[in-house]
N, C-alpha and C. Protein backbone atom coordinates (compact mmCIF):
# COMPACT_ATOMS: atom_id res chain seq x y z
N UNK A 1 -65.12 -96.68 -53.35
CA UNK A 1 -66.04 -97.23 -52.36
C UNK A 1 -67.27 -96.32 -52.25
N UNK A 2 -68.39 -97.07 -51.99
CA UNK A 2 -69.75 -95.72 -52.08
C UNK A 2 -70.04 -95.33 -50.51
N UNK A 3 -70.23 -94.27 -50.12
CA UNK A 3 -70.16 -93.82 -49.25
C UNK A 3 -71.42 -94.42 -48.56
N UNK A 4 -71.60 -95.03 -47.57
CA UNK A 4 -72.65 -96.07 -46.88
C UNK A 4 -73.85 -95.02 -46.31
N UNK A 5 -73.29 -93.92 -45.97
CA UNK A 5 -74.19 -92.95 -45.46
C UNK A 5 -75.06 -92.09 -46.53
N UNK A 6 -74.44 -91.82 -47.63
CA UNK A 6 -75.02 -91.47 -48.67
C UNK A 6 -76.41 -92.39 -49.21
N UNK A 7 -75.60 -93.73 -49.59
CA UNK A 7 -76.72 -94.83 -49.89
C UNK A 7 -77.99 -95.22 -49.22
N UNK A 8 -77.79 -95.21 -47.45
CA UNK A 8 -78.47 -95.29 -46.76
C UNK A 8 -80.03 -93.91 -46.59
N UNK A 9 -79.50 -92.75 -46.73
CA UNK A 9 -80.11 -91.55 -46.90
C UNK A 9 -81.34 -91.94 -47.80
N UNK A 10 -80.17 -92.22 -49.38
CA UNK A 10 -81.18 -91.95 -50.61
C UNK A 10 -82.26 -93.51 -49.90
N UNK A 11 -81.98 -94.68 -49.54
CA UNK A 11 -82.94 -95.26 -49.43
C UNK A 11 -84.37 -94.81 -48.29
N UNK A 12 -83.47 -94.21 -47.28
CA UNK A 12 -84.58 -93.38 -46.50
C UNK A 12 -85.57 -92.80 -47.07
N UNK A 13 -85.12 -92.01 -47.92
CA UNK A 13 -85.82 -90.86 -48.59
C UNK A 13 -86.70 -91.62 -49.58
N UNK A 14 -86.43 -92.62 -50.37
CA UNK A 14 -87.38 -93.62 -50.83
C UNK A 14 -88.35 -93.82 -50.13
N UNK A 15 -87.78 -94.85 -49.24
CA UNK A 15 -89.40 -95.46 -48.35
C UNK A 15 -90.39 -94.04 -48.04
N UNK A 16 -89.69 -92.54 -47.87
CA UNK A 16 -90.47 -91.50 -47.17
C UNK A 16 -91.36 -91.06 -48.32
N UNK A 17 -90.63 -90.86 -49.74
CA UNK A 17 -91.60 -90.29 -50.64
C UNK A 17 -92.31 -91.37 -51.62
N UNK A 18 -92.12 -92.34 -51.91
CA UNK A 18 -92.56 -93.71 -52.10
C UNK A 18 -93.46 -93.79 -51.50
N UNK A 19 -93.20 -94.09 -50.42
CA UNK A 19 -94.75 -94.86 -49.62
C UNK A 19 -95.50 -93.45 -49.02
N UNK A 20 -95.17 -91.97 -49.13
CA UNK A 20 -96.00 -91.06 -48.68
C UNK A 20 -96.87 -91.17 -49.95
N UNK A 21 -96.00 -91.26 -51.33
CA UNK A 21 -97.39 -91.36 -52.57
C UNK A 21 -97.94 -92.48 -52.68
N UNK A 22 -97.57 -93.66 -51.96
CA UNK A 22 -98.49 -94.66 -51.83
C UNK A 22 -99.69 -94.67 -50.96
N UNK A 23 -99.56 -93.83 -49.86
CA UNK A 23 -100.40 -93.89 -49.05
C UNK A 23 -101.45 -92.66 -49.54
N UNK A 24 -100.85 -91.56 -50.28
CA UNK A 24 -102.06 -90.79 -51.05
C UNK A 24 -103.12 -91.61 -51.43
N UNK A 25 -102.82 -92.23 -52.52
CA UNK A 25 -102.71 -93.46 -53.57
C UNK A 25 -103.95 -93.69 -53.01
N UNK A 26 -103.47 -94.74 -52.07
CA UNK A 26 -104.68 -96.02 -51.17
C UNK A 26 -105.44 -94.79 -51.07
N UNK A 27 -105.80 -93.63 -49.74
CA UNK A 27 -106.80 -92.61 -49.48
C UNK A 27 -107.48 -91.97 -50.73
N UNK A 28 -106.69 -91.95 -51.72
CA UNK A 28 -107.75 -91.17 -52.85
C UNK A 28 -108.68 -91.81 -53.84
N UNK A 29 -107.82 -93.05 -54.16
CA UNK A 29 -107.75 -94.01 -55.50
C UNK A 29 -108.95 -95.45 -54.49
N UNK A 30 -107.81 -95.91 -53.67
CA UNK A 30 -108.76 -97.02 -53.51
C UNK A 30 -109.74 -96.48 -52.14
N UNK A 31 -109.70 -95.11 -51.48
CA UNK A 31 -111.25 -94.63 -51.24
C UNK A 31 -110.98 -95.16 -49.52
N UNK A 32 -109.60 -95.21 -48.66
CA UNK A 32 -109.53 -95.43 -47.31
C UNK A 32 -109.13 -93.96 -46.50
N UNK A 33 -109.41 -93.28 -47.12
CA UNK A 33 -109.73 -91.89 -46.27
C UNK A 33 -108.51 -91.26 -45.77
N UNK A 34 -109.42 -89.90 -45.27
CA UNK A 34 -108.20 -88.94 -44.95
C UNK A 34 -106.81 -88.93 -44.24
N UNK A 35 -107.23 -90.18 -43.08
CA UNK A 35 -105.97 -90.73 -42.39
C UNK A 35 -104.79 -90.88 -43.14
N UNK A 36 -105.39 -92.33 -44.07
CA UNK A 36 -104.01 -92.20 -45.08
C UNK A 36 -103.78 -91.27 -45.83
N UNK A 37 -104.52 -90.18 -46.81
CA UNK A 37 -104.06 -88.86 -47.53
C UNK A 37 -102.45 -88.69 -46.05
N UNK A 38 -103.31 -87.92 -45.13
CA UNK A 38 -102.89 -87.39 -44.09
C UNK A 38 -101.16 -88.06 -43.53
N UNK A 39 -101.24 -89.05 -43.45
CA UNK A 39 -100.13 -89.94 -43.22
C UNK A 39 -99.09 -89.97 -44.47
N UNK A 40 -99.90 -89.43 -45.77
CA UNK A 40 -98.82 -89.66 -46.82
C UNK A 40 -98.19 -88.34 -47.53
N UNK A 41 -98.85 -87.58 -46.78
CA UNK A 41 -98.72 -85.54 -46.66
C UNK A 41 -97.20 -85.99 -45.74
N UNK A 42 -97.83 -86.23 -44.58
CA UNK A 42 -96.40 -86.42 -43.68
C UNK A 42 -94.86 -86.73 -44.16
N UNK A 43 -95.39 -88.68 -44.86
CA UNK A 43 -94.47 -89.08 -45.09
C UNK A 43 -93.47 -88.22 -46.78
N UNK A 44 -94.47 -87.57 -47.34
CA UNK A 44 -93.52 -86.38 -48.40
C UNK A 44 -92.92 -85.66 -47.85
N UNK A 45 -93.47 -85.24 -46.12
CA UNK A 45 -92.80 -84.07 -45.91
C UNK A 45 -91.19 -84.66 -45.70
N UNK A 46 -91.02 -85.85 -44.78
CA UNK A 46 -90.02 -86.28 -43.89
C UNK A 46 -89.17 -86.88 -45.66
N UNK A 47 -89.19 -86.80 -46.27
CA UNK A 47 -88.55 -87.31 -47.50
C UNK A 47 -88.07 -85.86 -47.72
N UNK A 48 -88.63 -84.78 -47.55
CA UNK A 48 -87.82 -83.30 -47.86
C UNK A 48 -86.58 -83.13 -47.34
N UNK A 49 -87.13 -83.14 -46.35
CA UNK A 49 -86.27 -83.22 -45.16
C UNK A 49 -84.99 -84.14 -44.28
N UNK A 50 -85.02 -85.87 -45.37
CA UNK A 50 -84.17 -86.42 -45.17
C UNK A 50 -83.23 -86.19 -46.53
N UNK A 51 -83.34 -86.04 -47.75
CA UNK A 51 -82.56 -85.48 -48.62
C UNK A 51 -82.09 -84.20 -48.20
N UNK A 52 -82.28 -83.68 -47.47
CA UNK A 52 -81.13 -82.30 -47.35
C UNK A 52 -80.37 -83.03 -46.10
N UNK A 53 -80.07 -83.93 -45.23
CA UNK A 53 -78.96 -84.75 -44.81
C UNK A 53 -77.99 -85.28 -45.79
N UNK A 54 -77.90 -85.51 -47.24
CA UNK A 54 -77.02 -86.30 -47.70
C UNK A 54 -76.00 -85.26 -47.62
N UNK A 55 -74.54 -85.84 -47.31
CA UNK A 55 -73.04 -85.32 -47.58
C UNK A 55 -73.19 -84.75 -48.48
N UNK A 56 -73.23 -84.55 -49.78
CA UNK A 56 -72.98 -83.48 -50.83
C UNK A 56 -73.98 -82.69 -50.77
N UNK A 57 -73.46 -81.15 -50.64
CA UNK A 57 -74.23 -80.04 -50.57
C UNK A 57 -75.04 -79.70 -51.72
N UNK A 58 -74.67 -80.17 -53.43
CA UNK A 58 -75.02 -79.82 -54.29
C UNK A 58 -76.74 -80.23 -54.42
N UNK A 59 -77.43 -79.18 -54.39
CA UNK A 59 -79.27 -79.91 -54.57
C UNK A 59 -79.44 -80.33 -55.73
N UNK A 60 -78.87 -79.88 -57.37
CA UNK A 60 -79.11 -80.46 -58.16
C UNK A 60 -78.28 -81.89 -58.31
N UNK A 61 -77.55 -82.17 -58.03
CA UNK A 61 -76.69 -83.59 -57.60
C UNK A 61 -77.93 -84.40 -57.34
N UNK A 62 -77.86 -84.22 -56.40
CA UNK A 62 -78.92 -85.13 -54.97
C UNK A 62 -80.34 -85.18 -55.88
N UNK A 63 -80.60 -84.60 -56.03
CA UNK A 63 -82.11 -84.47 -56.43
C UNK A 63 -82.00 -85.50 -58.29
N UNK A 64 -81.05 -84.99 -58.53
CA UNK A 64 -80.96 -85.89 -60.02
C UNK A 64 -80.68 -87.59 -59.62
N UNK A 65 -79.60 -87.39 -58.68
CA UNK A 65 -79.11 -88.63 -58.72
C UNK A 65 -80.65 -89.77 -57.76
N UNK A 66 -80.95 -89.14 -57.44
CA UNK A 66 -82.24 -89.90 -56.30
C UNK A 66 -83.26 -89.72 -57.35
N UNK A 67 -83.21 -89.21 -58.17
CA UNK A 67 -84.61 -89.52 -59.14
C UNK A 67 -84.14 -90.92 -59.89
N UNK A 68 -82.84 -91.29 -59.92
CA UNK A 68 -82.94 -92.69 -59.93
C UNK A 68 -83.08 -94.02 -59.11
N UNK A 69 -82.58 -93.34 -57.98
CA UNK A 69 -83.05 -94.58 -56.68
C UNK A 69 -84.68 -94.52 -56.71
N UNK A 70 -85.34 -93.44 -56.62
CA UNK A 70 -86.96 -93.25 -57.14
C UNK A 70 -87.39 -94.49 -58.03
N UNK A 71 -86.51 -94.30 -59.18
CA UNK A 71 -87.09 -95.82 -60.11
C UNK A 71 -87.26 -96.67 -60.19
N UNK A 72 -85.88 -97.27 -59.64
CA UNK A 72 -85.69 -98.18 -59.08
C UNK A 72 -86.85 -99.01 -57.71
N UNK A 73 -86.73 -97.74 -56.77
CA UNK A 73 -87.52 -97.95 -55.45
C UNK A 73 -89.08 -98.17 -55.72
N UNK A 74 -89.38 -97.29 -56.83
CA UNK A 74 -90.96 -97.36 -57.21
C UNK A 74 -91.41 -98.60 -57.90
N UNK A 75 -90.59 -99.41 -58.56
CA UNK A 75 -90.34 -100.80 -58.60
C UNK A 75 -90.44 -101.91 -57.68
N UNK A 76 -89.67 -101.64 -56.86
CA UNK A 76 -89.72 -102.91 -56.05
C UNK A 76 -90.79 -102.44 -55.23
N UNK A 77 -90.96 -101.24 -54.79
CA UNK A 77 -92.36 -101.00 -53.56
C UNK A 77 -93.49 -101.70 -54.53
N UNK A 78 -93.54 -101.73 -55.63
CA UNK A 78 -94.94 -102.48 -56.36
C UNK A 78 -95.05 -104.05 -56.18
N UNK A 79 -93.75 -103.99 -56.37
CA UNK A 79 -93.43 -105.46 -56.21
C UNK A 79 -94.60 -106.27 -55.18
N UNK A 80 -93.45 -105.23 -53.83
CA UNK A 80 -93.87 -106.01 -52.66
C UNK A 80 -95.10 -105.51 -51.90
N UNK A 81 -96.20 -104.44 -52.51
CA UNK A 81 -96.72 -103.85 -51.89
C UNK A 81 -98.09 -103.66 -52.51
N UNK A 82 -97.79 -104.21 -53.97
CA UNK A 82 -99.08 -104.28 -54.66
C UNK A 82 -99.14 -105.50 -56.04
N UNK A 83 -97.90 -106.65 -56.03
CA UNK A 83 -97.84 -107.71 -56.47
C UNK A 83 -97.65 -107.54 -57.78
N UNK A 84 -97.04 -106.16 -58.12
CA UNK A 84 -96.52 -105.69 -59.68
C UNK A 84 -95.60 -106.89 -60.00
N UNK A 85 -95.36 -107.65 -61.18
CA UNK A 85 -93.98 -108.50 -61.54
C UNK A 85 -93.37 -107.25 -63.11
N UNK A 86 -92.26 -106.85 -62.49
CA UNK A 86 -91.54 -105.67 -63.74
C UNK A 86 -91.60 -106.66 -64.45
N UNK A 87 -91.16 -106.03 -66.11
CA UNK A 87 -90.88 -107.17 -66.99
C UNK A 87 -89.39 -106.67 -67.21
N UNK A 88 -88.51 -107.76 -68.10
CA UNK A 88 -87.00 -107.00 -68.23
C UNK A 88 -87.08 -105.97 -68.70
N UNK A 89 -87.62 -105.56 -69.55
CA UNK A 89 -86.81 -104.10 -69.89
C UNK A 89 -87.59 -102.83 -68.27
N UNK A 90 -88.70 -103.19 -67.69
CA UNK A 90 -88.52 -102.78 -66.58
C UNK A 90 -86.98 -102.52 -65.28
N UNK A 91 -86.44 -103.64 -65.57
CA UNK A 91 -85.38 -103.95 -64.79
C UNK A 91 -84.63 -103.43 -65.39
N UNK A 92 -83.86 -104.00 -66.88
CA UNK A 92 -83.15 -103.01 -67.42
C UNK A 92 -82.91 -101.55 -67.22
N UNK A 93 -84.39 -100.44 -67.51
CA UNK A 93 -84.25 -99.26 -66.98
C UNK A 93 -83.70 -98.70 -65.59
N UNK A 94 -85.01 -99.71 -65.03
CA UNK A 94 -84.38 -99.34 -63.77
C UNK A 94 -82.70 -99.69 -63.22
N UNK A 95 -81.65 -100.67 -63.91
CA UNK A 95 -80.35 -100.56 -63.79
C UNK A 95 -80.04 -99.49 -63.95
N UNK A 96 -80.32 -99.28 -65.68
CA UNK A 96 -79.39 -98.24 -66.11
C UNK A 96 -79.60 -96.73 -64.92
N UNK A 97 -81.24 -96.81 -64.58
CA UNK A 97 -80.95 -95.60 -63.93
C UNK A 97 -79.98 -95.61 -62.51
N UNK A 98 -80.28 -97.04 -62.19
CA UNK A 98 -79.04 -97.06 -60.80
C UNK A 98 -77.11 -96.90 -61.23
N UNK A 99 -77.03 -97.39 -62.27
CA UNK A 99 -76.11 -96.84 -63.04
C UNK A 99 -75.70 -95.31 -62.64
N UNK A 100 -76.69 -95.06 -63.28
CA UNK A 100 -76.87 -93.36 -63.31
C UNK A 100 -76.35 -92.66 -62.38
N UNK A 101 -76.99 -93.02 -61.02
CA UNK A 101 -76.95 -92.50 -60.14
C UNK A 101 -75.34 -92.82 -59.32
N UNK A 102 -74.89 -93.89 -59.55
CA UNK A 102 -73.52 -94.32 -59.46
C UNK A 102 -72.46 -93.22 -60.26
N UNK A 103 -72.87 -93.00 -61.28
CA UNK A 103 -71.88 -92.12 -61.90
C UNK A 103 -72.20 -90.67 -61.29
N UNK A 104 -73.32 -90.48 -61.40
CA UNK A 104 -73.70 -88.47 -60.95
C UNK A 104 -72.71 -88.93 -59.46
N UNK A 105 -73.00 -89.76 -58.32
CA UNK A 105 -72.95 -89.44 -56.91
C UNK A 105 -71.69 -89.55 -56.67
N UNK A 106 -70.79 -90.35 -57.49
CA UNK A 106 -69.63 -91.12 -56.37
C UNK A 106 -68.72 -91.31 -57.48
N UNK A 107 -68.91 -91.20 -58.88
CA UNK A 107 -67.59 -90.59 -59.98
C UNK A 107 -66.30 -90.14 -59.18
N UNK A 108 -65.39 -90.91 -59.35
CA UNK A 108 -64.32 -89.83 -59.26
C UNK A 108 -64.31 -88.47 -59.77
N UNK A 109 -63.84 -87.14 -59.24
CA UNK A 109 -64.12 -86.24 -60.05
C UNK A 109 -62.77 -85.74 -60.28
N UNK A 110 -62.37 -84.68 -60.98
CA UNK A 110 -61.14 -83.98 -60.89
C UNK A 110 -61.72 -82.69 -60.05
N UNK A 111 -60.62 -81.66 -59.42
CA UNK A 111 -60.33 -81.00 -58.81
C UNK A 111 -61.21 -79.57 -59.46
């Protein structure tokens, strides 16, 4: 069973560092100013800071296994946030990396 609190985290931590580099993004790229830079400084910070909540203490764990919810997440935020359509092998990757992250986080392990 995947631990609901775990899953929930890594998606936190998505929307926080996701949309903090989205909101760089908009302030630098498409030219709406320091507010958003400023707002998306924040939202990296609170993404630091919600990955050191997940249950497993290990940082290289966490940090590997969420660089695939990242892929995934940086996907669909285009989707819905800037009208990207992935193509399959987009999707594909992005499985395999949710895959990924299924095996690093929640593998049975031995002792």
């Amino acid at each position: 069973m995947l631990p609901v609190k775990s899953v929930l985290l890594f998606i936190l931590a998505a929307l926080f560092e996701i949309g903090g580099a989205w909101l760089v993004w908009q302030g630098v790229r498409e030219h709406r100013g320091l507010l958003w830079v400023g707002a998306g400084v924040i939202a990296l910070g609170l993404y630091g800071f919600v990955a050191t909540l997940q249950p497993n203490a290990d940082f290289g764990r966490i940090l590997a296994a969420y660089g695939g919810v990242f892929v995934a997440g940086s996907l669909a935020w285009g989707m819905v946030m800037d009208g990207y359509r992935p193509d399959r092998l987009d999707i594909v990757g992005a499985l395999i990396c949710l895959v990924g992250v299924a095996v690093i986080m929640y593998a049975p392990r031995g002792a």
